[in-house]
N, C-alpha and C. Protein backbone atom coordinates (compact mmCIF):
# COMPACT_ATOMS: atom_id res chain seq x y z
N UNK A 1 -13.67 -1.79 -17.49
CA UNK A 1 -13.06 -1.31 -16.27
C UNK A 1 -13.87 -0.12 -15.76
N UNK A 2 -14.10 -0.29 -14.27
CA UNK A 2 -15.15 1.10 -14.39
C UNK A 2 -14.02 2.05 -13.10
N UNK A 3 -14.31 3.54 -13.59
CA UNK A 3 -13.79 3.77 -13.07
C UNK A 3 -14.17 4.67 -11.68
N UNK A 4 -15.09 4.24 -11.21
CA UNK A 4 -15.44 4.97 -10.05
C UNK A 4 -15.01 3.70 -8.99
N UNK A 5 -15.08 4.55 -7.49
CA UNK A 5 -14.48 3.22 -6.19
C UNK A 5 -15.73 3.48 -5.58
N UNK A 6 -15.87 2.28 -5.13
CA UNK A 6 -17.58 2.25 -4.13
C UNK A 6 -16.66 2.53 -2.47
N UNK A 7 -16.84 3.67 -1.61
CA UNK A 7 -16.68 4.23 -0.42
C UNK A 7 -17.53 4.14 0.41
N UNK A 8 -17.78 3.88 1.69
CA UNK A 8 -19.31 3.76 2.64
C UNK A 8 -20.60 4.12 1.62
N UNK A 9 -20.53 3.35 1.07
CA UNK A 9 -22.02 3.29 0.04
C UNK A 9 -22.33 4.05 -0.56
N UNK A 10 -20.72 5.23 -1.71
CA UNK A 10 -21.14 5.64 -2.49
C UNK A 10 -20.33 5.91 -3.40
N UNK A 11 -20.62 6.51 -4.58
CA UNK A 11 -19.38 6.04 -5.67
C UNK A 11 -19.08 7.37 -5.97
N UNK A 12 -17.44 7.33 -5.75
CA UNK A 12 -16.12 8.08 -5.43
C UNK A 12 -15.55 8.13 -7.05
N UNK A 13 -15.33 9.34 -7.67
CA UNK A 13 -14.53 9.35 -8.90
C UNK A 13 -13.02 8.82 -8.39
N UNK A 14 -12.34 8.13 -9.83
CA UNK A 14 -10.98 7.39 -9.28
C UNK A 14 -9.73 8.01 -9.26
N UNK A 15 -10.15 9.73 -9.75
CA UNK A 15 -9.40 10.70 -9.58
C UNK A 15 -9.01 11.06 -7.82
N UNK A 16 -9.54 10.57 -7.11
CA UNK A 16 -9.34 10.72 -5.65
C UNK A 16 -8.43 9.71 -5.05
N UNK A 17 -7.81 8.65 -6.01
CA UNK A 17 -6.87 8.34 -5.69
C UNK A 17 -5.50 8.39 -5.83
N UNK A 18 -5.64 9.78 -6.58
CA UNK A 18 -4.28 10.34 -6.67
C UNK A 18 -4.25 11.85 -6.60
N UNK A 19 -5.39 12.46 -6.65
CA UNK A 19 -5.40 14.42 -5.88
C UNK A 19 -4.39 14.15 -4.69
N UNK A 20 -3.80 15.26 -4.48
CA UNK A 20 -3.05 15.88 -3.85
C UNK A 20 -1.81 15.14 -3.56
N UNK A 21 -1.28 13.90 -4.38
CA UNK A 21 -0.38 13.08 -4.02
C UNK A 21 0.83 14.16 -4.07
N UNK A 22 2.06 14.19 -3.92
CA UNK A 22 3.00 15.43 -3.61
C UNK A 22 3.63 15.40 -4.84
N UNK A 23 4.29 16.35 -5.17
CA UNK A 23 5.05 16.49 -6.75
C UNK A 23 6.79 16.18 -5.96
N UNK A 24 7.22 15.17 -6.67
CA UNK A 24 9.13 15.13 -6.07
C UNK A 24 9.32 15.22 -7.64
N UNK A 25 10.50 15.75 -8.24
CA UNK A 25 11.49 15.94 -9.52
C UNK A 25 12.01 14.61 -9.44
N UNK A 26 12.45 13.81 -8.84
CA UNK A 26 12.84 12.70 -8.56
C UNK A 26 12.02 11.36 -8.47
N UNK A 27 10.91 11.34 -7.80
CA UNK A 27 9.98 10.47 -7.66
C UNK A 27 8.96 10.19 -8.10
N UNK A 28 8.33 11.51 -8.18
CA UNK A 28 6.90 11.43 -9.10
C UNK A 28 7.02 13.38 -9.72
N UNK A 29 6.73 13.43 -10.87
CA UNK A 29 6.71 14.55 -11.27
C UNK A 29 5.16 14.29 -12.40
N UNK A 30 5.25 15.41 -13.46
CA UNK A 30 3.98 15.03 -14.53
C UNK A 30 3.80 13.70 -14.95
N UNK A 31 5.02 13.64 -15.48
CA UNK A 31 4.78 12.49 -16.44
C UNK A 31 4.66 10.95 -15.76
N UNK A 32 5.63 10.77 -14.62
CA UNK A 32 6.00 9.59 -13.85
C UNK A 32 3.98 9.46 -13.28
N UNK A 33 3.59 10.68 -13.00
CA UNK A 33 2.08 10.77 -12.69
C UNK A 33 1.26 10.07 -13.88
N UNK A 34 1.78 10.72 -15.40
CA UNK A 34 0.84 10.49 -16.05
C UNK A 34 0.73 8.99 -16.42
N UNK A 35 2.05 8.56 -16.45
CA UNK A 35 2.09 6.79 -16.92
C UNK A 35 1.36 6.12 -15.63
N UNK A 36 1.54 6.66 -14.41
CA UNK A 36 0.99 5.51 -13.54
C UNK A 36 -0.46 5.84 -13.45
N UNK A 37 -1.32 6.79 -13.89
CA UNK A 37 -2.57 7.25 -14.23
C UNK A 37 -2.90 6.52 -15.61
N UNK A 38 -2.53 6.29 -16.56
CA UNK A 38 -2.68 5.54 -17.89
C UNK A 38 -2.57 3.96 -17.83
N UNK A 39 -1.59 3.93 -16.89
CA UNK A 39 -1.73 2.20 -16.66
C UNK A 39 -2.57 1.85 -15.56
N UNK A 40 -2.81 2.49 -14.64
CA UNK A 40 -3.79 1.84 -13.68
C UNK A 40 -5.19 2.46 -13.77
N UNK A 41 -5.54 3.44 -14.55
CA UNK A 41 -7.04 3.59 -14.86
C UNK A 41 -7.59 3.49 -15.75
N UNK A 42 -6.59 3.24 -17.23
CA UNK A 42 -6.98 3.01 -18.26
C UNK A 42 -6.53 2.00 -19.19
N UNK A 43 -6.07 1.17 -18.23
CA UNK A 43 -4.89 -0.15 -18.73
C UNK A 43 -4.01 -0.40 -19.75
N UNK A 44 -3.19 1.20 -19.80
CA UNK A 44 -1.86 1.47 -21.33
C UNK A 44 -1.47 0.69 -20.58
N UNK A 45 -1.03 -0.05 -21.57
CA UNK A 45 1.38 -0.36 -21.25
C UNK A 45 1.57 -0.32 -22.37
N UNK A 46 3.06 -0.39 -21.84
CA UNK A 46 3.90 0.33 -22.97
C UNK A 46 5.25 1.11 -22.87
N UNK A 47 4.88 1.62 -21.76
CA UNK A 47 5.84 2.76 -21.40
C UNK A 47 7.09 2.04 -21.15
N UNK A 48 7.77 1.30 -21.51
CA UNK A 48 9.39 0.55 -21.11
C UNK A 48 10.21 1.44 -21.71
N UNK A 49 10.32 2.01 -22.87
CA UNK A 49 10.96 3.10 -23.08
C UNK A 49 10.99 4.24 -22.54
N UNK A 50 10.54 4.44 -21.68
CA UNK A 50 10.69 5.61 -20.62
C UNK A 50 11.00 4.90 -19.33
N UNK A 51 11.23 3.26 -19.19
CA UNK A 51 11.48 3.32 -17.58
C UNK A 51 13.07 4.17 -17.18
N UNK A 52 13.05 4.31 -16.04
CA UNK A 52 14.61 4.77 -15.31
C UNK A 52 14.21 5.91 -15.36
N UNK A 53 12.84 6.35 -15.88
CA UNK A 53 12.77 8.18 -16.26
C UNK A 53 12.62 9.12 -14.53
N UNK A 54 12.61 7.87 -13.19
CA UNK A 54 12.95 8.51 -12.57
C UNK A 54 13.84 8.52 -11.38
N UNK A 55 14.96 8.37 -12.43
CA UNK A 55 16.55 8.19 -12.02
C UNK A 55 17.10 8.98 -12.40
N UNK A 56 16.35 10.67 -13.00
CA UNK A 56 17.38 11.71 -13.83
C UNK A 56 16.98 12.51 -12.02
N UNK A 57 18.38 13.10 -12.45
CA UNK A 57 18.26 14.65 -11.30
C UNK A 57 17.20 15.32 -11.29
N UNK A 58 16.47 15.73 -12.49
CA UNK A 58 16.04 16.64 -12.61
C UNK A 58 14.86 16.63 -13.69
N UNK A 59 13.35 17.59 -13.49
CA UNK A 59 12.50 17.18 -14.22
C UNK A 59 13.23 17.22 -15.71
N UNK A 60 13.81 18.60 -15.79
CA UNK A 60 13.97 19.18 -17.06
C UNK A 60 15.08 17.87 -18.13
N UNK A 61 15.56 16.92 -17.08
CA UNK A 61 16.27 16.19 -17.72
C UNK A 61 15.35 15.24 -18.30
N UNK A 62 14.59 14.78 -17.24
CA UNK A 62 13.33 13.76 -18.04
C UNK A 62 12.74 13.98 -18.87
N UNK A 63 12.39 15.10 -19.09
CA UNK A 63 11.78 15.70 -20.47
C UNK A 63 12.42 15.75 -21.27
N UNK A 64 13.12 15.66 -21.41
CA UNK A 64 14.58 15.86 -22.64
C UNK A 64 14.61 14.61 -23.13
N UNK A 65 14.76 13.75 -21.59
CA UNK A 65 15.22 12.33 -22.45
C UNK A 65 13.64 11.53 -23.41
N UNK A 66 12.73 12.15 -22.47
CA UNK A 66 11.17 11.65 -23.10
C UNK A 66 10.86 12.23 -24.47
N UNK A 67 11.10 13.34 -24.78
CA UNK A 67 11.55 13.85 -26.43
C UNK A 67 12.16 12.79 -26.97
N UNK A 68 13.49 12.61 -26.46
CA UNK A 68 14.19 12.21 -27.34
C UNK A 68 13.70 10.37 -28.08
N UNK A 69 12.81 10.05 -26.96
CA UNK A 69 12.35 8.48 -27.18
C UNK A 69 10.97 8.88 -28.16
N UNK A 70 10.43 10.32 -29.02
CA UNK A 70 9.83 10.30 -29.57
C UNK A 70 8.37 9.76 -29.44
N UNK A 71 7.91 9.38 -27.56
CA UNK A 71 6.67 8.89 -27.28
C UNK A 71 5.93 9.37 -27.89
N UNK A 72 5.41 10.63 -27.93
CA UNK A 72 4.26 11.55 -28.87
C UNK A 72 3.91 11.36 -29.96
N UNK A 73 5.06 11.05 -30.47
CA UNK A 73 4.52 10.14 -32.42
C UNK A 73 3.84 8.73 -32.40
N UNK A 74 3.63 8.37 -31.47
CA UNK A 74 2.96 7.21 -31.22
C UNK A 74 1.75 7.88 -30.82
N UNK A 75 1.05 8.82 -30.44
CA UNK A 75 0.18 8.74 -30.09
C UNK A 75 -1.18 9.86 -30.85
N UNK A 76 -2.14 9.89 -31.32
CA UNK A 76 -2.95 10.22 -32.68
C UNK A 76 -3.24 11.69 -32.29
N UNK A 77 -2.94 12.56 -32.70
CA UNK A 77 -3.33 13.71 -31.93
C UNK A 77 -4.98 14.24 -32.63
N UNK A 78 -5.50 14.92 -31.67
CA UNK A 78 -7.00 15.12 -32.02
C UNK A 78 -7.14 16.75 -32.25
N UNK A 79 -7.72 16.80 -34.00
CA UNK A 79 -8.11 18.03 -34.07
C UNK A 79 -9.44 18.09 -34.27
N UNK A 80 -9.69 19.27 -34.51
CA UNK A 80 -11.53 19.81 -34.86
C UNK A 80 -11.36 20.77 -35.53
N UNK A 81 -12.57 20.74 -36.50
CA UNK A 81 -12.74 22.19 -37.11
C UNK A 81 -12.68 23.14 -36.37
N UNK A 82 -12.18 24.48 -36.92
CA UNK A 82 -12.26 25.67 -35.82
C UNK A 82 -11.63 25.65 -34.50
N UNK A 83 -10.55 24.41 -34.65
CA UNK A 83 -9.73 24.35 -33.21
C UNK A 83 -10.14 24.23 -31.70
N UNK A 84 -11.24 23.97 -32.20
CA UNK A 84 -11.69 23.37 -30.91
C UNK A 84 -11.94 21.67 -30.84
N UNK A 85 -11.01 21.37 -29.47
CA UNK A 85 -10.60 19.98 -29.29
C UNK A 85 -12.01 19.53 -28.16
N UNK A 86 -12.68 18.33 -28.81
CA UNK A 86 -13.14 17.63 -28.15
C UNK A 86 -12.48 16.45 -27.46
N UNK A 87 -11.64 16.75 -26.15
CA UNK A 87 -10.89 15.73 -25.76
C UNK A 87 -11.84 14.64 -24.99
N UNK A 88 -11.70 13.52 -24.81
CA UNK A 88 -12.44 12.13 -24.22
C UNK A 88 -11.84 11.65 -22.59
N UNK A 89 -12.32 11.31 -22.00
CA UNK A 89 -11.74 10.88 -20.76
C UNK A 89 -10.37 9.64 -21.36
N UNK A 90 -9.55 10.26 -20.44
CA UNK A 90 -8.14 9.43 -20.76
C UNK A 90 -7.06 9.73 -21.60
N UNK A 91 -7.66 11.03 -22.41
CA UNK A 91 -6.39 11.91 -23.81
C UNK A 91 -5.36 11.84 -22.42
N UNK A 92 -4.79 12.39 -23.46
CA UNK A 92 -3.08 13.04 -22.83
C UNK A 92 -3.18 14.52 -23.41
N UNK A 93 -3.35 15.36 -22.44
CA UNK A 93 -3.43 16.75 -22.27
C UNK A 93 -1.80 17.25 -22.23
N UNK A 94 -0.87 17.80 -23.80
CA UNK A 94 0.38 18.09 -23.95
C UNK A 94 0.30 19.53 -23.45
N UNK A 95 1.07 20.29 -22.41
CA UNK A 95 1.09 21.39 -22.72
C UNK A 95 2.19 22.27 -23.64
N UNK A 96 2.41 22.99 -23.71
CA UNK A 96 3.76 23.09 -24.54
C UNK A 96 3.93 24.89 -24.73
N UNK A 97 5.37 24.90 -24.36
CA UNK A 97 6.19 26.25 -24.59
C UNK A 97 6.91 26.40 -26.00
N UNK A 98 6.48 27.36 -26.30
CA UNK A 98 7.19 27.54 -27.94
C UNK A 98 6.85 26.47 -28.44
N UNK A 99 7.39 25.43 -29.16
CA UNK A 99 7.29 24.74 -30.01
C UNK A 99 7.40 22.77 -29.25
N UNK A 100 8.10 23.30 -27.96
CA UNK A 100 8.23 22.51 -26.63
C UNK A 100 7.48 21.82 -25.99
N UNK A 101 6.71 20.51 -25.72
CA UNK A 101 6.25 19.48 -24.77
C UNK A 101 6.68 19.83 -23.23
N UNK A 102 5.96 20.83 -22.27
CA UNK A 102 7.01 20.60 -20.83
C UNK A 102 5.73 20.36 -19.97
N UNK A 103 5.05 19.84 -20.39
CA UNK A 103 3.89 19.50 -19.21
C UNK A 103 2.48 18.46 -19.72
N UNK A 104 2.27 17.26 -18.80
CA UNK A 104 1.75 16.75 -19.18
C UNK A 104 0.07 16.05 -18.41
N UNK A 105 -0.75 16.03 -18.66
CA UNK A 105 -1.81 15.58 -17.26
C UNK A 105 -2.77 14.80 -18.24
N UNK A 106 -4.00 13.95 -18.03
CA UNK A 106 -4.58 13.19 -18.08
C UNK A 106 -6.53 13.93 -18.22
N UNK A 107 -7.15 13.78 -19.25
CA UNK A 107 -8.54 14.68 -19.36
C UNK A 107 -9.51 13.78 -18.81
N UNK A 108 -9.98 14.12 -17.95
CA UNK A 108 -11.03 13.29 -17.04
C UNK A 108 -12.74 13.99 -17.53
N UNK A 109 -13.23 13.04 -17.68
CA UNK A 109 -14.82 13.57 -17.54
C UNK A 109 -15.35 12.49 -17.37
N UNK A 110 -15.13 12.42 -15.74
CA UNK A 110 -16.03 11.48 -14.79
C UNK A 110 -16.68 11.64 -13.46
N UNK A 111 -18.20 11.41 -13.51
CA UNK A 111 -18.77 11.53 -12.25
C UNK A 111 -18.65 12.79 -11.88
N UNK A 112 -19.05 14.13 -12.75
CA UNK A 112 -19.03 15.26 -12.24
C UNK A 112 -17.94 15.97 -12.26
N UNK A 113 -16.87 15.44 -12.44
CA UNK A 113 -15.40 16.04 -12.33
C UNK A 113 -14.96 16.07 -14.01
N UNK A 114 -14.77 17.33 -14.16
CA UNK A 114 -13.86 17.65 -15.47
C UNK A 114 -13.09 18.88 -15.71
N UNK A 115 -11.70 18.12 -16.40
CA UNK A 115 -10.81 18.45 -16.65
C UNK A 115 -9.37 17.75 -16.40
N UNK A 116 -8.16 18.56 -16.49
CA UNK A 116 -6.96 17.85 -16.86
C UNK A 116 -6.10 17.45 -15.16
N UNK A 117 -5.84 16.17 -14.73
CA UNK A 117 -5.69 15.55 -13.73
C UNK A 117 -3.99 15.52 -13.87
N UNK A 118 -3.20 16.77 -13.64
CA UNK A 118 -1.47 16.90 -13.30
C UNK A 118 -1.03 17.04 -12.27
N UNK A 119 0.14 17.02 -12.21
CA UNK A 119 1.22 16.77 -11.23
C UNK A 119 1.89 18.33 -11.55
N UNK A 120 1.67 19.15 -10.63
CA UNK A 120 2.97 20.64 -10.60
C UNK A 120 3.64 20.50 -9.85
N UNK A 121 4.64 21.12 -9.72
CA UNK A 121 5.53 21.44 -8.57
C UNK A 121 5.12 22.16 -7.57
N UNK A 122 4.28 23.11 -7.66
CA UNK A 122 3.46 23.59 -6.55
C UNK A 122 2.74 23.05 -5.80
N UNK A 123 1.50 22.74 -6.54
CA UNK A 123 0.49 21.84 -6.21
C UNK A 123 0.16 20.10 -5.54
N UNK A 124 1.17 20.16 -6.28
CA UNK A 124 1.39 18.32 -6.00
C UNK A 124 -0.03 18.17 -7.61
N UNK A 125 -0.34 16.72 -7.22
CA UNK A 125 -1.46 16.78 -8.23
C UNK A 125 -2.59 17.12 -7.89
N UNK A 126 -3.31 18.04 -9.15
CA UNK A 126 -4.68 18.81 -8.76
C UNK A 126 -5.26 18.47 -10.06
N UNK A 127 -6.42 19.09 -9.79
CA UNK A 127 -7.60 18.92 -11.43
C UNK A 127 -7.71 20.20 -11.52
N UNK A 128 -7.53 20.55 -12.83
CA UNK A 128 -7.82 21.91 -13.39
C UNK A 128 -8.95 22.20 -14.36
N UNK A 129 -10.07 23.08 -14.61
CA UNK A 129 -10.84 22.58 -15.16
C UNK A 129 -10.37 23.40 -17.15
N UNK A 130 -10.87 23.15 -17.90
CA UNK A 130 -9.96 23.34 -19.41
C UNK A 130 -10.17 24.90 -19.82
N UNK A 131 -10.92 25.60 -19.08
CA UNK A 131 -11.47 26.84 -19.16
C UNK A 131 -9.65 27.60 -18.75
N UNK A 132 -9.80 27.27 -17.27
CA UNK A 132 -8.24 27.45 -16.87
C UNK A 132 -7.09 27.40 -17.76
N UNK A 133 -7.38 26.24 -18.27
CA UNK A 133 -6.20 25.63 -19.41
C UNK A 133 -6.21 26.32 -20.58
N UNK A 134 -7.18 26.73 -21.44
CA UNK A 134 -7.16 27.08 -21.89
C UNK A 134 -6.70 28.66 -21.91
N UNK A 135 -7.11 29.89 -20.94
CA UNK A 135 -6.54 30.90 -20.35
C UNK A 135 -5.36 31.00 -19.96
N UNK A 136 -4.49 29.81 -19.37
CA UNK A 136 -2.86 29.75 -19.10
C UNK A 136 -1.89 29.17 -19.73
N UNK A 137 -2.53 28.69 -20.78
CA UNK A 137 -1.63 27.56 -21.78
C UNK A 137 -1.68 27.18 -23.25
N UNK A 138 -0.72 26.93 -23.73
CA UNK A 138 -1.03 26.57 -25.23
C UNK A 138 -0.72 24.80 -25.25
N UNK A 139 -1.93 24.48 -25.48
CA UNK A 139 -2.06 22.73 -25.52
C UNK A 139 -1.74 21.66 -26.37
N UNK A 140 -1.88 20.51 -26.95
CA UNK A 140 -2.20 19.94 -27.49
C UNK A 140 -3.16 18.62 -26.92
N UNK A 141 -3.67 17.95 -27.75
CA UNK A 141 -4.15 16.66 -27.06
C UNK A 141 -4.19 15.64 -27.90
N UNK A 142 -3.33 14.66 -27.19
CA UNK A 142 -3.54 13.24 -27.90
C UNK A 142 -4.47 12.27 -27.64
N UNK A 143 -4.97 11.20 -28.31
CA UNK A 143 -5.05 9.96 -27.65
C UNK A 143 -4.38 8.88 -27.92
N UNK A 144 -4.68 8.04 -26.92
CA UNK A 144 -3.85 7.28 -26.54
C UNK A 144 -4.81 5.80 -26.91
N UNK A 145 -4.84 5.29 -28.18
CA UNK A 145 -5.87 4.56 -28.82
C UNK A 145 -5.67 2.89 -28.29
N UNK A 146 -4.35 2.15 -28.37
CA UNK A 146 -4.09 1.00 -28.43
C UNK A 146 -2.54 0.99 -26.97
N UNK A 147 -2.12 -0.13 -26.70
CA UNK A 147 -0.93 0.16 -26.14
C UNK A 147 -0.05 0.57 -26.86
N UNK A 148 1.01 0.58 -26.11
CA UNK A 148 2.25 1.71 -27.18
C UNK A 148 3.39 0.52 -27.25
């Protein structure tokens, strides 16, 4: 699957088909971002245990209920000596409060563009590059090896 789009005769990273899409709590938030980013650029499925996830009021509810379906243990998390993560195009970039999962985006290194591809509430979805991430956040990163 490749993932660049050919545009008036030139090739477009496939991250441009979802920058700046709008953030709704209801409609599309991180995660509702991150599954439809995993299934259409990197061909997961899987995710049926999370459908209806956006039928809750509220992000903070979806996250709760996405804990509770234990997705994350399914998926291999990547360490390195000395704590430094060599993540691959397509991880799942966890962010996490205290001990907490509350944010989730997609690690791109394609065609010039790198870093983690989320959905904020501010922003809508943006690319952040890991320098950032690393300075505002305490992470984890999985991959996402086989379907789930």
């Amino acid at each position: 699957m490749s993932n660049l789009v050919i545009e008036n005769n030139y090739a477009k990273c496939w991250i441009y088909n979802y920058l700046n899409k709008e953030y709704d709590s209801q409609k599309y938030d991180c995660w509702m971002h991150f599954i439809e980013v995993q299934k259409e650029v990197f061909g997961v499925e899987g995710f049926e245990q999370l459908k209806g996830i956006e039928e809750f009021e509220d992000h903070k509810e979806a996250v709760d209920y996405i804990k509770s379906q234990n997705i994350l243990k399914l998926w291999k998390p990547v360490y390195q000596p000395h704590g430094i993560v060599k993540a691959k195009e397509g991880d799942a970039i966890v962010f996490e409060m205290g001990n907490s999962a509350t944010h989730i985006g997609t690690y791109v290194d394609s065609n010039r563009h790198k870093g983690v591809l989320h959905c904020s509430k501010k922003h809508g979805v943006i690319l952040t590059n890991m320098q950032n991430i690393r300075l505002q956040s305490k992470y984890l990163v999985y991959r996402i090896e086989e379907n789930i």
